[in-house]
Protein backbone atom coordinates (compact mmCIF):
# COMPACT_ATOMS: atom_id res chain seq x y z
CA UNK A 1 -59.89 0.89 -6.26
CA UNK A 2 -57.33 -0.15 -3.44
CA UNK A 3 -53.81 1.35 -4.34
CA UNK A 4 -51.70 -1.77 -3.98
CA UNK A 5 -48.30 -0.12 -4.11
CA UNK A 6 -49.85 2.58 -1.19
CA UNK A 7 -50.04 -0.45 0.98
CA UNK A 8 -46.87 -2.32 0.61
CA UNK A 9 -45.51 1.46 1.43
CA UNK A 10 -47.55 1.70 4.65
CA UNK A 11 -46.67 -1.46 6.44
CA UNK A 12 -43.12 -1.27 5.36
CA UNK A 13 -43.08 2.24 6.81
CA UNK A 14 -45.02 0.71 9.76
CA UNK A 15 -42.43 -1.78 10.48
CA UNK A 16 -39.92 0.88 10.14
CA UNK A 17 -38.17 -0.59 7.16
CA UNK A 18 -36.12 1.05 4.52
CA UNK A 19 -36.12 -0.60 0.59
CA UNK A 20 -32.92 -1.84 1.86
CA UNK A 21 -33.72 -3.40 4.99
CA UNK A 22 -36.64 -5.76 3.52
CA UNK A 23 -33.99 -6.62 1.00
CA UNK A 24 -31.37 -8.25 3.09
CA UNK A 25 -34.02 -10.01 4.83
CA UNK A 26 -36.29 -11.01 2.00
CA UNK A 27 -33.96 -11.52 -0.71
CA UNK A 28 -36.60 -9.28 -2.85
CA UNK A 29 -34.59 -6.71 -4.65
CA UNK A 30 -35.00 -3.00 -3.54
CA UNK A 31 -35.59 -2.18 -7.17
CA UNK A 32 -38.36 -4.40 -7.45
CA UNK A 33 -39.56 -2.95 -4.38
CA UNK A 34 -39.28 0.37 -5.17
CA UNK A 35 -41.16 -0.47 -8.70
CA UNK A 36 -44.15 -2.27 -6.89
CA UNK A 37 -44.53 0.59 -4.45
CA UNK A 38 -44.22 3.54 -7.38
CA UNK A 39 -47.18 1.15 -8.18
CA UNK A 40 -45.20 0.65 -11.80
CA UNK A 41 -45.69 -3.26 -12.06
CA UNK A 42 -47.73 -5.07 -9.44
CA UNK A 43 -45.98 -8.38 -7.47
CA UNK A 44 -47.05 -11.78 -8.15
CA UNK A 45 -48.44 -14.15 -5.36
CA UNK A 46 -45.71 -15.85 -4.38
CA UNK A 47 -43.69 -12.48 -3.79
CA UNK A 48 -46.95 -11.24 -1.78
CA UNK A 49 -46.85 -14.11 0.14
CA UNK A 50 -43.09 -13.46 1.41
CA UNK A 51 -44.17 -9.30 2.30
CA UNK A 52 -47.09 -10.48 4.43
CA UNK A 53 -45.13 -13.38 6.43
CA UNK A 54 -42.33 -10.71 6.76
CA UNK A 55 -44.70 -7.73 8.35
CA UNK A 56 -46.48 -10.76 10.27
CA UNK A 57 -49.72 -10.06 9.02
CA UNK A 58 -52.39 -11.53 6.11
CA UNK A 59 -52.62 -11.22 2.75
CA UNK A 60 -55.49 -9.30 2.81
CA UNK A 61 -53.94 -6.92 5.17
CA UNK A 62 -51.05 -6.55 2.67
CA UNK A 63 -53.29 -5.14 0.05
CA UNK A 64 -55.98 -3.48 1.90
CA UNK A 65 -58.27 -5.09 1.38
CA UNK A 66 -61.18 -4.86 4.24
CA UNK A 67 -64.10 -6.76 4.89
CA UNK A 68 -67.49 -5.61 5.74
């Protein structure tokens, strides 16, 4: 099972962003944030939709989710 919060972690780390950084530039609270990554509650879409436009990469990439 792919750990969702894990991921949103990893490519914030990646981009070298703190909780507040992707904030002030998403409008996403860092609390929520913080909750999704501690893997607490998961995002909806439309929030997942605003992480992977803001890290420039896919949905599927957000999540980890590979293909064969």
């Amino acid at each position: 099972m792919i750990n969702y919060g894990k991921e949103l972690k990893y490519h914030r780390i990646v981009k070298n962003k703190s909780l507040r950084d992707v904030e002030k530039d998403t409008g996403i609270s860092s609390t929520n944030l913080s909750r999704w990554e501690n893997g607490k509650v998961l995002p909806n879409i439309d929030f997942c939709v605003i992480l992977a436009n803001y890290y420039e990469i896919s949905l599927d990439e957000l999540i980890g989710r590979d293909f064969p």
